[in-house]
Each structure stands twice: as C-alpha cells, then as structure tokens.
Protein backbone atom coordinates (compact mmCIF):
# COMPACT_ATOMS: atom_id res chain seq x y z
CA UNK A 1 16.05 2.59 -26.81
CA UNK A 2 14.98 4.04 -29.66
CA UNK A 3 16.35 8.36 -29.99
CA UNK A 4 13.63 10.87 -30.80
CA UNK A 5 14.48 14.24 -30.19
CA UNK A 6 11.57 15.62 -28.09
CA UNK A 7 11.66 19.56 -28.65
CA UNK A 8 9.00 21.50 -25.96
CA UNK A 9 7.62 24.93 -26.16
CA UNK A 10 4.54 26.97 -24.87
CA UNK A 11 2.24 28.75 -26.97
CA UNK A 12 0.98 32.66 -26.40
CA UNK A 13 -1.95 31.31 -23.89
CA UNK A 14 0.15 29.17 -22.04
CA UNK A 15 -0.54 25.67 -23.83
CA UNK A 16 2.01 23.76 -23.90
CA UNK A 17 3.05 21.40 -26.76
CA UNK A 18 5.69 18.32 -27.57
CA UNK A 19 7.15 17.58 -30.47
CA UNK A 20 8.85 14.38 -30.94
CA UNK A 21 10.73 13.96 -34.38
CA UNK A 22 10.63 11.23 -36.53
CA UNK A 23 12.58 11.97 -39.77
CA UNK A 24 10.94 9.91 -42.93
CA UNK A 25 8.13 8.32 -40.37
CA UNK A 26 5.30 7.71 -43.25
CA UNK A 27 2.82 8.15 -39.95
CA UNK A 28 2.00 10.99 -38.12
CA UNK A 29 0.58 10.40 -34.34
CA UNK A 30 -1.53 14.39 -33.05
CA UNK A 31 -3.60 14.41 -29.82
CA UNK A 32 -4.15 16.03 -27.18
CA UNK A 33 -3.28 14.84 -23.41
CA UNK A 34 -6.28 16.44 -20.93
CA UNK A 35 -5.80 16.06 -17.26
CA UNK A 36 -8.87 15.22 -16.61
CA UNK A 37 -9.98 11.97 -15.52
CA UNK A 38 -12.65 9.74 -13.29
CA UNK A 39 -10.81 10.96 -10.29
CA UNK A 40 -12.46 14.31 -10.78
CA UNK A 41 -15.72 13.08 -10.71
CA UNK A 42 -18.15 14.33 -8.16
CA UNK A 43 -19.90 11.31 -7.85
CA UNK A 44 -22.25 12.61 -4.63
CA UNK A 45 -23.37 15.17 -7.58
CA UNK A 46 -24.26 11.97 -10.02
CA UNK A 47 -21.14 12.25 -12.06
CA UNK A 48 -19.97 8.64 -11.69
CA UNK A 49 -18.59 7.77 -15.53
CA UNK A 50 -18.96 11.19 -16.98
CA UNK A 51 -15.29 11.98 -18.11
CA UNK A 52 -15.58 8.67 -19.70
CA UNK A 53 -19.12 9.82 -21.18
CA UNK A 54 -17.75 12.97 -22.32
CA UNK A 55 -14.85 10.91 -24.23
CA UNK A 56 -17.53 9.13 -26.42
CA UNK A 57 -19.52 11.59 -27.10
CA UNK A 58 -17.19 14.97 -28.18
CA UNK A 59 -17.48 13.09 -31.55
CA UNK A 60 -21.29 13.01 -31.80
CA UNK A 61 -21.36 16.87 -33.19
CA UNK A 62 -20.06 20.27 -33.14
CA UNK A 63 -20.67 24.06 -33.84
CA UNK A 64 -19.77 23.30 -37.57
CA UNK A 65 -19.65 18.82 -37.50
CA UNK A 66 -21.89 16.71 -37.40
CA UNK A 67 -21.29 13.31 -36.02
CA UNK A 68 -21.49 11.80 -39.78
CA UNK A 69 -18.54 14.22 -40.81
CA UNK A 70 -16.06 13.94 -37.86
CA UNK A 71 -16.36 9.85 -38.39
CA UNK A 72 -14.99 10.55 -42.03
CA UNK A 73 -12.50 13.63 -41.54
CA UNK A 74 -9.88 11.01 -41.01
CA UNK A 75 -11.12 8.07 -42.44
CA UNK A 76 -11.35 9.83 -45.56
CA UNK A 77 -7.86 9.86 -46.31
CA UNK A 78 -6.75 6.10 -44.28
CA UNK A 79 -6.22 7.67 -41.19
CA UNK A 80 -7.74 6.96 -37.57
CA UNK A 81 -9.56 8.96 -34.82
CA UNK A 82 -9.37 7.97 -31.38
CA UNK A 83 -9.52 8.20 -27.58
CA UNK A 84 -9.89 7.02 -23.78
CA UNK A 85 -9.84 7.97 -20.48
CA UNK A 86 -7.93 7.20 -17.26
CA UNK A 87 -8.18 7.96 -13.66
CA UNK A 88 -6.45 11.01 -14.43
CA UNK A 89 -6.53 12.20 -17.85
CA UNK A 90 -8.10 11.54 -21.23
CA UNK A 91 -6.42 11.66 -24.58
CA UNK A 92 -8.07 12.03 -27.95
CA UNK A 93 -5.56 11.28 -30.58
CA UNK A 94 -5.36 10.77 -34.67
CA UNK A 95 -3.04 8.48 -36.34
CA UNK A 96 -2.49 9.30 -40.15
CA UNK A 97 -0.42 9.40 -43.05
CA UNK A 98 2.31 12.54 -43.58
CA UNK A 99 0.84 14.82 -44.97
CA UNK A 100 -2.78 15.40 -43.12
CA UNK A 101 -0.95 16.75 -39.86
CA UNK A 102 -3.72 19.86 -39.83
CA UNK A 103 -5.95 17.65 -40.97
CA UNK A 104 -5.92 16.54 -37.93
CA UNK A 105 -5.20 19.34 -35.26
CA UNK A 106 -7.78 21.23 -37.02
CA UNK A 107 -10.58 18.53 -36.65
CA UNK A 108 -9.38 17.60 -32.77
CA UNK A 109 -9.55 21.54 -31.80
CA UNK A 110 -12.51 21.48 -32.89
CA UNK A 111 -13.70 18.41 -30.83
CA UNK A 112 -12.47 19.90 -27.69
CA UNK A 113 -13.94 23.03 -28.36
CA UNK A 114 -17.12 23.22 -29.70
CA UNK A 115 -18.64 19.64 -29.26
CA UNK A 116 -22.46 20.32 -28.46
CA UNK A 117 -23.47 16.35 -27.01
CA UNK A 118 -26.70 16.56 -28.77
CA UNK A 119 -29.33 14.82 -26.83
CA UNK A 120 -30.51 12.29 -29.51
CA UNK A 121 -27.05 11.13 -30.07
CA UNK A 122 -26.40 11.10 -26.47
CA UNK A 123 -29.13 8.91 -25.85
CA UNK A 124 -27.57 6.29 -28.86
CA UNK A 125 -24.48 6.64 -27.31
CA UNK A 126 -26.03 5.91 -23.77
CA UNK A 127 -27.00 2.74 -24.45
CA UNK A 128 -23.31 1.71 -26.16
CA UNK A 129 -21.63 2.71 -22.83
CA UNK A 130 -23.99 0.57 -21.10
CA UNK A 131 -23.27 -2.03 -22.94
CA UNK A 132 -19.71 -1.80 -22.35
CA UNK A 133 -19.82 -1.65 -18.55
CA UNK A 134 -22.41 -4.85 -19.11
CA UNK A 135 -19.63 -6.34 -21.07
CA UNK A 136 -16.78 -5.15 -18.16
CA UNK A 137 -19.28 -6.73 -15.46
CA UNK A 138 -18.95 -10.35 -17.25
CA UNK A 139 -15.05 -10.54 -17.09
CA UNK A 140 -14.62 -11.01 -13.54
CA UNK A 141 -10.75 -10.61 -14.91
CA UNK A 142 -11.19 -7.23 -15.49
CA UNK A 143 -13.67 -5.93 -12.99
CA UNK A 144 -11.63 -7.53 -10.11
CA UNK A 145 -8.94 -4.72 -10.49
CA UNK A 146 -11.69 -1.78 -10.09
CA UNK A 147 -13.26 -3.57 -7.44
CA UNK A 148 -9.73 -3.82 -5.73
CA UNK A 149 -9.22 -0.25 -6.41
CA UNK A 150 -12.70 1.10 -4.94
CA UNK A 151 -11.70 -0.96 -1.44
CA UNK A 152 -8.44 0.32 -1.72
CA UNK A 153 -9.17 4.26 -1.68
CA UNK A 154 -12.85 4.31 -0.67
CA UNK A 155 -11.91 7.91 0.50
CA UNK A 156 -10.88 9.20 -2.79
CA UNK A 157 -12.01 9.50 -7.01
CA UNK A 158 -9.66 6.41 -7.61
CA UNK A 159 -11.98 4.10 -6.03
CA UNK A 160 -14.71 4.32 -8.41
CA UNK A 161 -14.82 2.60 -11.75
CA UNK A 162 -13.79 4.69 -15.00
CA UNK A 163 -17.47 3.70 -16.61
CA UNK A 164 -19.24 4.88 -13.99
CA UNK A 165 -22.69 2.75 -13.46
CA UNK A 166 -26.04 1.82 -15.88
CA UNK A 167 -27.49 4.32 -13.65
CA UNK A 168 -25.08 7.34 -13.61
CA UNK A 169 -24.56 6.72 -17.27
CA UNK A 170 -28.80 6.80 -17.41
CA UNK A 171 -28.55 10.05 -16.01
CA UNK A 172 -25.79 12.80 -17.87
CA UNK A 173 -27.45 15.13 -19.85
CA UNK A 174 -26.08 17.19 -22.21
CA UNK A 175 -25.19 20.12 -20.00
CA UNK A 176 -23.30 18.00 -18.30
CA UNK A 177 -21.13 17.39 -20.28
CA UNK A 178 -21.05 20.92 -21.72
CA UNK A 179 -19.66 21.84 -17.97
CA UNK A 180 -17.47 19.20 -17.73
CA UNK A 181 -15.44 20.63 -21.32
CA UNK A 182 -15.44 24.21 -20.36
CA UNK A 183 -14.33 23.08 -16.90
CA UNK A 184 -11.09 20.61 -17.58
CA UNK A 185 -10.80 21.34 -21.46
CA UNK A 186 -8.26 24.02 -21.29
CA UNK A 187 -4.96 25.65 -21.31
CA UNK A 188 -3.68 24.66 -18.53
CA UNK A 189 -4.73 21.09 -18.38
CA UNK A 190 -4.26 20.11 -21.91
CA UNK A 191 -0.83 18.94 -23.51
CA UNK A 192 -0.50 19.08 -27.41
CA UNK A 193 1.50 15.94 -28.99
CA UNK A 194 2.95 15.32 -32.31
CA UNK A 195 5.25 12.84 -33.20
CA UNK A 196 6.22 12.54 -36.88
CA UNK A 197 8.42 13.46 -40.01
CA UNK A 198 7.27 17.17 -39.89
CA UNK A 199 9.66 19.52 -37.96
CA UNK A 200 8.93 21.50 -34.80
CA UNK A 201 8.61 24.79 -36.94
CA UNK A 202 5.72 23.86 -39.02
CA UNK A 203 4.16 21.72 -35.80
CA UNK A 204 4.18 25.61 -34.10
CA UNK A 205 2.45 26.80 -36.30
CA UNK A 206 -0.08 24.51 -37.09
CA UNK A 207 -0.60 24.47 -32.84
CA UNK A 208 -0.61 27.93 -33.16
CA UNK A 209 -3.40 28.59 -35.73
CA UNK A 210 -6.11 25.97 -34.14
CA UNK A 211 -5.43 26.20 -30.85
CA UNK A 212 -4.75 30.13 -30.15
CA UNK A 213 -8.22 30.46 -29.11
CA UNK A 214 -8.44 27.78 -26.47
CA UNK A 215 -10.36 28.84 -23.25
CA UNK A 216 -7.45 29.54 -20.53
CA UNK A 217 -7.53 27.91 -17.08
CA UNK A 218 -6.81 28.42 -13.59
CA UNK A 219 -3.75 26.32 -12.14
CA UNK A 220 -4.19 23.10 -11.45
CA UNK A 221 -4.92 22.47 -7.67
CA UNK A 222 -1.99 19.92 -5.95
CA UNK A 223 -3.88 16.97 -4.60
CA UNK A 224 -4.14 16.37 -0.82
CA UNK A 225 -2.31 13.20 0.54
CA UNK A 226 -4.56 9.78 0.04
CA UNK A 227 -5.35 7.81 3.09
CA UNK A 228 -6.07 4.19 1.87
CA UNK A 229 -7.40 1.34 3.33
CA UNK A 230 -6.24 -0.67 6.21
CA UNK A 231 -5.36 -3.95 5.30
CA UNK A 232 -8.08 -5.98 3.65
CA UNK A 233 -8.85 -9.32 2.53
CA UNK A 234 -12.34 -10.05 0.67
CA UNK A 235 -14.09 -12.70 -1.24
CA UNK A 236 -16.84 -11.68 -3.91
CA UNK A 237 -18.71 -14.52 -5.17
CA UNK A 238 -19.41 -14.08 -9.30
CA UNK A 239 -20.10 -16.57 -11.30
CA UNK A 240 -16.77 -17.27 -12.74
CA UNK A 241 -14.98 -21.19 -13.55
CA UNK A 242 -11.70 -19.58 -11.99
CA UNK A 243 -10.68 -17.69 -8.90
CA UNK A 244 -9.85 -14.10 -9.88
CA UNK A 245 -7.32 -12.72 -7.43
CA UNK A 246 -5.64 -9.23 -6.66
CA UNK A 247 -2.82 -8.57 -4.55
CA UNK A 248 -1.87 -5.28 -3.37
CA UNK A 249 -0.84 -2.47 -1.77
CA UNK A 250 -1.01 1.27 -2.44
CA UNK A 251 2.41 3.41 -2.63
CA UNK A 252 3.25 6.58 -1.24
CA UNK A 253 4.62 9.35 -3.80
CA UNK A 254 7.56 8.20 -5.60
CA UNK A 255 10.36 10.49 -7.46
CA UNK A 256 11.48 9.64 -10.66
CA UNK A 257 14.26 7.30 -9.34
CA UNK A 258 12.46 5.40 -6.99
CA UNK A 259 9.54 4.60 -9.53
CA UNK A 260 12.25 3.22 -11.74
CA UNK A 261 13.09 0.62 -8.63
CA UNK A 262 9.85 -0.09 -8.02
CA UNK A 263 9.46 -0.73 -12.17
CA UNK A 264 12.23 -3.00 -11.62
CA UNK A 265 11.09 -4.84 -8.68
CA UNK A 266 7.63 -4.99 -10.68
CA UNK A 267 8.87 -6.40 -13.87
CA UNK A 268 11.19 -9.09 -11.79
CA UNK A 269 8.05 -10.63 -9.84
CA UNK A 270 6.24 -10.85 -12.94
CA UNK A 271 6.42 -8.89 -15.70
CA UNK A 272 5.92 -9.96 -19.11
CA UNK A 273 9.05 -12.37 -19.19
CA UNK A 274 7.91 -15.94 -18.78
CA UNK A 275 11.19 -15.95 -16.76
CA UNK A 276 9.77 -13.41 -14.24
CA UNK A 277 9.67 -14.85 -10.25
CA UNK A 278 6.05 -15.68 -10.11
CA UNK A 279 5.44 -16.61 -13.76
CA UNK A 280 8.41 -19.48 -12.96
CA UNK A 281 6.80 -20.52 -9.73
CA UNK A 282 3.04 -20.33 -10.16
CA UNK A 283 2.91 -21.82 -13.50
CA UNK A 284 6.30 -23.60 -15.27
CA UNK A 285 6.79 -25.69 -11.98
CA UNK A 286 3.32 -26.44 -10.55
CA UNK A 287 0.70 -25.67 -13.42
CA UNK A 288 -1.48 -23.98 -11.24
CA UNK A 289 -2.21 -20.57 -13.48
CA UNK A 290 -2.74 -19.73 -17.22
CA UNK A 291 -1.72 -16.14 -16.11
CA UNK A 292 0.22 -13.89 -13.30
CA UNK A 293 1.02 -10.48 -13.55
CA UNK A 294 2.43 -7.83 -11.47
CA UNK A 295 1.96 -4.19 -12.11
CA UNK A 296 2.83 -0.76 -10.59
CA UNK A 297 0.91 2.50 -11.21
CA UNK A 298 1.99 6.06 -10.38
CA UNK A 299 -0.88 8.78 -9.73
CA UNK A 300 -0.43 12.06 -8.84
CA UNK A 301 -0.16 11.84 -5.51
CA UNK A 302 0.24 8.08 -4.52
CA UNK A 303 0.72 4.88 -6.50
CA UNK A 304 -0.38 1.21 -6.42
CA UNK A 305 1.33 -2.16 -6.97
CA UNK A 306 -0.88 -5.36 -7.86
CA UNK A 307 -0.57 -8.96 -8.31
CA UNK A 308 -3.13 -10.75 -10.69
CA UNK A 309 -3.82 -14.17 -11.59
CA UNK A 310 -6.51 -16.45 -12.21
CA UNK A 311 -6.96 -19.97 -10.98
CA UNK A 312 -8.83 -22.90 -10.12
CA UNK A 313 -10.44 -21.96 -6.80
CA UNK A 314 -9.04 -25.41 -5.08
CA UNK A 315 -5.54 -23.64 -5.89
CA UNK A 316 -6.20 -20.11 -4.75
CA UNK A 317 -4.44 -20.37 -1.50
CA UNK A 318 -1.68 -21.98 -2.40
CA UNK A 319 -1.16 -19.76 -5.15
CA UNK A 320 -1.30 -16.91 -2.77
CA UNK A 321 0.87 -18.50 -0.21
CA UNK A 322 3.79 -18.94 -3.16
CA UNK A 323 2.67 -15.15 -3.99
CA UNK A 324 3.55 -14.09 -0.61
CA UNK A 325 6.46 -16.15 -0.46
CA UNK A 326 8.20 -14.22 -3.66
CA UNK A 327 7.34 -11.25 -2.46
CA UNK A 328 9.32 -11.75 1.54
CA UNK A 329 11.87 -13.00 -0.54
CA UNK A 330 12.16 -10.04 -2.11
CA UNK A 331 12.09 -7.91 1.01
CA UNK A 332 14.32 -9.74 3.05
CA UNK A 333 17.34 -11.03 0.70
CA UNK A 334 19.49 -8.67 -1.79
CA UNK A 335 19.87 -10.03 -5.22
CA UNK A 336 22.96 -10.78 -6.29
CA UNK A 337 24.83 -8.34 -8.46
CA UNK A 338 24.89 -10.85 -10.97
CA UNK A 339 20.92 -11.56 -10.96
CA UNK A 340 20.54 -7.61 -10.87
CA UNK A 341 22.66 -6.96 -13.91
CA UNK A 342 20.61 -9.78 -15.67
CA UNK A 343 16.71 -8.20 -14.29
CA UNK A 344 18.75 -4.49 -15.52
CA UNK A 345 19.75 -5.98 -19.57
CA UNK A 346 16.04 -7.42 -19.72
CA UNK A 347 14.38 -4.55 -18.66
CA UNK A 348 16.24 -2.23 -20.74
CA UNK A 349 15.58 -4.65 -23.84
CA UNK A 350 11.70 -4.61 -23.40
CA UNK A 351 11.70 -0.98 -23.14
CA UNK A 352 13.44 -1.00 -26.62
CA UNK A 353 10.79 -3.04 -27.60
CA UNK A 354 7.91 -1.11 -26.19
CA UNK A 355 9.10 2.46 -28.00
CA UNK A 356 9.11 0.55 -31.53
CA UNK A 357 5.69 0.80 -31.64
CA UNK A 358 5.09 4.86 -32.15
CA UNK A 359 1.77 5.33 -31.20
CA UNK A 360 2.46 3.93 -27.90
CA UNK A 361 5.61 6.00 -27.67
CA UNK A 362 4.31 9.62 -28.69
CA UNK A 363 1.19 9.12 -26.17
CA UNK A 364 3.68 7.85 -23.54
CA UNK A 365 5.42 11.35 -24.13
CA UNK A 366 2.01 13.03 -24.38
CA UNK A 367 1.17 11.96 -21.01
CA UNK A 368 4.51 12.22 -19.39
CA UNK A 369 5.16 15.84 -20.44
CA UNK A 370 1.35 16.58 -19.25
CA UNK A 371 1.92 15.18 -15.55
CA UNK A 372 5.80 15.60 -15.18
CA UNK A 373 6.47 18.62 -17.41
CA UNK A 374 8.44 16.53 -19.36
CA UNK A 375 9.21 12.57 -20.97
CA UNK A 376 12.31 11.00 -19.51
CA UNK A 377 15.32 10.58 -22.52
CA UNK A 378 16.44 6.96 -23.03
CA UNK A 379 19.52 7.94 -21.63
CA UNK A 380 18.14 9.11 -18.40
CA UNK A 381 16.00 5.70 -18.40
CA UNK A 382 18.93 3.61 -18.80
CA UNK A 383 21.21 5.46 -16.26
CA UNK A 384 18.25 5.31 -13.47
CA UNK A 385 18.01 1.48 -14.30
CA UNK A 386 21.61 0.87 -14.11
CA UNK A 387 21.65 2.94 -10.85
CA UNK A 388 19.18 0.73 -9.30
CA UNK A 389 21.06 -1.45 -6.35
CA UNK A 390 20.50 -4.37 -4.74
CA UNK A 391 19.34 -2.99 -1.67
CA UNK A 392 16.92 -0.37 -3.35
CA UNK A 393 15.16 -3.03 -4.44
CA UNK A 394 14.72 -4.58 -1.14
CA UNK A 395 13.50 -1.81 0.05
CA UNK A 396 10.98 -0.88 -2.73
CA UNK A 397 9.86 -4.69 -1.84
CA UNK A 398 9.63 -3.87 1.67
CA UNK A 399 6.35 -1.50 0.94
CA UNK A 400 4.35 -3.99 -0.96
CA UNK A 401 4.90 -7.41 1.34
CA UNK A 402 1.73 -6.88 3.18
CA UNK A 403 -0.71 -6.89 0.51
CA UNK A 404 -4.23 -7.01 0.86
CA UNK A 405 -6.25 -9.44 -1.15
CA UNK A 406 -9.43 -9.23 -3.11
CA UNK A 407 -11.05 -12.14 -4.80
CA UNK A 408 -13.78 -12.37 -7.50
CA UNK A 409 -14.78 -16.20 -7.85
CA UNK A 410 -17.64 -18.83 -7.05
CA UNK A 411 -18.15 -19.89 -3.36
C-alpha cells in the first residue's frame, strides 16, 4: 500500500489534528471529521434528519458569508467544497490545488463556527432535502439497507434513516440547528485533516490560527451496549421489477484484529472481485443476479454484516438458499492455507488500489484518527491480514450464519 507518513499532534484547546504527507501532491485534501451523526438524534424531540440538515445548510451563511460567497471561496480558484454525514460523524472537506491550504481551513472554520441557517435559505434548502429522501424512497436498492437497519436496532439512533422524514425535515428551524453546532461542533469531537505537499509545520500553524478559538467540549460519553433484534425475516411490498434483499446480522464490538478477519471473511463472500464466493455462485453459474454484495460495518459500539442483491422475485429463494449455503460453508469448513494465502494477496492488492485515490485515503485517516485515535500504517494492515488463520475466519463466519432477512419487492 501506498506510504504516507501520518504525523499527529493536539493543539492548545485540545483539538486534535492529522497530517498525512504527500511530497509534490499538486492537490491538497482539508476537512474536518465531527463525531456527530444521525445516531445522536433525539428523534422523540423531532430531530429525525437534522445532523444531515445541519450538513446542507452550514453553507447557506455566516457571521461574515453569505451563501453566494462560501459557493465561490473555492470554486474561485478550481477547487471543491464538500460534505456528508454518517450514523456517526459528518465531515466537511475541500479539495484544491497547493497552494490555497488556508484558503481553505480559513473558510471551513468559519462554516463550523459561525454558520447562522438563515430561515429563507433554510426553507430553499428544505425542499432540496426532500427531494432527496423522495429520490432515496424510489430506489428500493437503496432504501432496503435503512429499512434493514431500523428493524435491526429499533432500540437505538442506528435504526433510523440518515435523511430523516418529509415531515421532520418540514419541521427544523433555525435554532435547531444553531443547538445542534454549539452542541457536537467542538474540540473534543472534531478531528482536523490535511493531506498534501505542505509539511506538518506550516499545517500547525495554519490549524493553529483558525481554529484556536473553537468552542471546547465535554468528553465524549462511551455508548451503552446495543441490544438488537431477535431474528427477523420480513417482506415489504414496493413497487419494484426485482426482489431487493438484505441479509444480516449485527456484530458485537470488534478489536482491530478481529475486524480485519471479519474484512476478510467479508471481501471472500463477496466483495468487489467477480471471483468472490457468492458473486461465482449467484451469478457466473446460474444467472440469477446482476448484483451481490457483502459488507461489514464497525460502529462504536457494535457492528453489522449484510448481504445484498437484487433479483427476479421467482429467484429470491433460491438465491437466498445458495446465500445461506456460502455462508455454513464458511462456518463449518477451514479454508485451505492455499485458498487463504490467495483471499490474503487479493485483499492486500485492492487495498493498494483503494489508497491511490487521495481523497478517499486522507478522509479514511480523518475518520480513523477521530474514532480510534489513530489510522492503521500499511504495515500494520498487511501484518493483521497475513495473521488472519484459517480458523479465525471460521469463527468470524460463525457470528453471521443466522442472518435475518429483509425484502423490498412486489407481492
């Protein structure tokens, strides 16, 4: 995998910041990693959609901005402004040319701190979100995985959709939002990113002159253990040509080590190889899907692992019954050492692939060093994966081999 050298250090209020060096990089990537996501929604209160609200609309006006003049700080001079929001954290982020670094810290400090969500653009914006959770609502595809997620943890924040509804959306006012910033938008939740040509001195003190004043938080709060659903299996008719179909289970917490097995496992059943287990069975032998997937996904305090694909609803169960299949195989026989060293070499060759692209890579270690403290080197990546054994696997397989099943289709 590519080598950056990611340098980490803590300003006088207690932000902390990443630098990840990119000698002669003609792009610069600078954002800001917030832990603060739908899961922190008080959706008794009405909040259902508003860190994903908030994410819009920072760029609608500030203290000294208004929305005309934030769209062109960076555009101005080639570069990009951007964002989006998770179940756990938001990022707002710039990509640019070299030399308009405090370009844009300045202009994202200022964003973070002294947006003022006036009403009349609010109510523009309003109407944008709500068509994008309209458009979300047509792609069974997509919605199926919320839908999964909400019947998966109906006790806790990652149950409900990142949009929120046409009707909480309707009703976030301004103040709102105000509360939500001065509430999650600060020291202690926020992780400063740069990853580019300029060194980790001048990167200090660029951090240090725009970001000095940042409000100070309280520590963040450790999560209470998730209780999710018993097993489940649920049909939702939508008008859809195909059969839309999740299977999965949610994960206890992992350590770093055993996330890398269960990344392994993941990207064996049906990653984005065409050679991947269920890829091979549901569609090069028997035609039945344009697409399977299988992902994993680590939260704070628990995880999930999913199976998608999409099918003609005459094939849905015997696409889950080969589904199932792959996945008792995989709890109940060790792969060969051979097959493991093979899964291992084509794992470690996507990941190459994946940090080429540098935006990807300096939010990955954005978001890493904001939940974990720190990103994992590509040394310490390829020694987990080569540690990975043939009954680790089995037993990372053993916690996802009773899935339960959600499916969005016609009757």
């Amino acid at each position: 995998m590519a080598q950056n050298t990611a340098t980490y250090f803590t300003l006088d209020n207690g932000m902390r910041c990443v630098h990840l060096h990119q000698p002669g990089a003609p792009v610069g990537y600078f954002g800001a990693a917030v832990r603060a996501g739908s899961r922190d929604e008080d959706v008794a209160r009405g909040q259902a959609g508003l860190a994903h609200f908030v994410e819009h609309t920072i760029f609608k006006g500030t203290a000294r901005r208004s929305s005309w003049h934030i769209i062109n700080r960076m555009e101005a001079v080639g570069g990009e402004l951007n964002a989006f929001t998770g179940k756990e954290d938001t990022v707002v982020y710039a990509a640019f040319s070299r030399p308009n670094l405090s370009r844009a810290a300045e202009l994202i400090a200022d964003l973070i701190t002294g947006s003022r969500f006036p009403k009349a653009q609010l109510d523009r914006e309003r109407e944008v979100v709500c068509d994008e959770i309209d458009s979300y609502l047509d792609q069974p595809s997509e919605a199926v995985f919320d839908d999964f997620e909400d019947l998966l943890f109906p006790t806790d924040g990652l149950g409900h959709n990142i949009l929120g509804t046409r009707e909480s959306v309707r009703r976030l006012t301004s103040e709102d939002c105000v509360a939500w910033l001065n509430t999650y938008y600060n020291t202690n939740r926020i992780i400063l990113f740069y990853a580019g040509a300029y060194g980790v001195d001048t990167f200090r003190k660029i951090a240090e002159r725009y970001y000095s004043d940042l409000r100070v938080g309280g520590a963040v709060a450790e999560l209470p253990a998730v209780t999710p659903a018993a097993r489940f299996d649920v049909h939702k008719a939508v008008e859809s040509h195909q059969a839309n179909v999740v299977m999965g289970s949610a994960l206890p917490p992992m350590p770093l080590p055993e996330r890398m097995v269960m990344a392994l496992l993941t990207n064996i059943l049906g990653g984005p190889g065409m050679n991947s287990l269920l890829n091979v069975e549901l569609r090069e032998r028997r035609g039945l899907v344009y697409n399977v997937e299988t992902s994993v996904t680590n939260f704070s305090n628990c995880g999930e692992f999913l199976v998608y694909f999409g099918c003609d609803p005459s094939d849905e169960g015997e696409c889950r019954r080969l589904a199932q299949q792959q996945l008792e195989e995989m709890a109940s026989h060790c792969l060969s050492e051979r097959r493991l060293a093979a899964a291992r070499k084509q794992y470690l060759g996507q990941l190459i692939l994946a940090n080429d692209n540098r935006e990807n890579r300096a939010i990955a270690v954005g978001r890493a060093t904001l939940f974990r403290g720190r990103a994992l080197t590509s040394a310490q990546v390829t020694d987990m994966v080569r540690a990975v054994t043939p009954q680790a696997l089995r037993d990372a397989a053993a916690l996802v081999v009773a899935p339960s099943v959600l499916t969005l289709g016609p009757n």
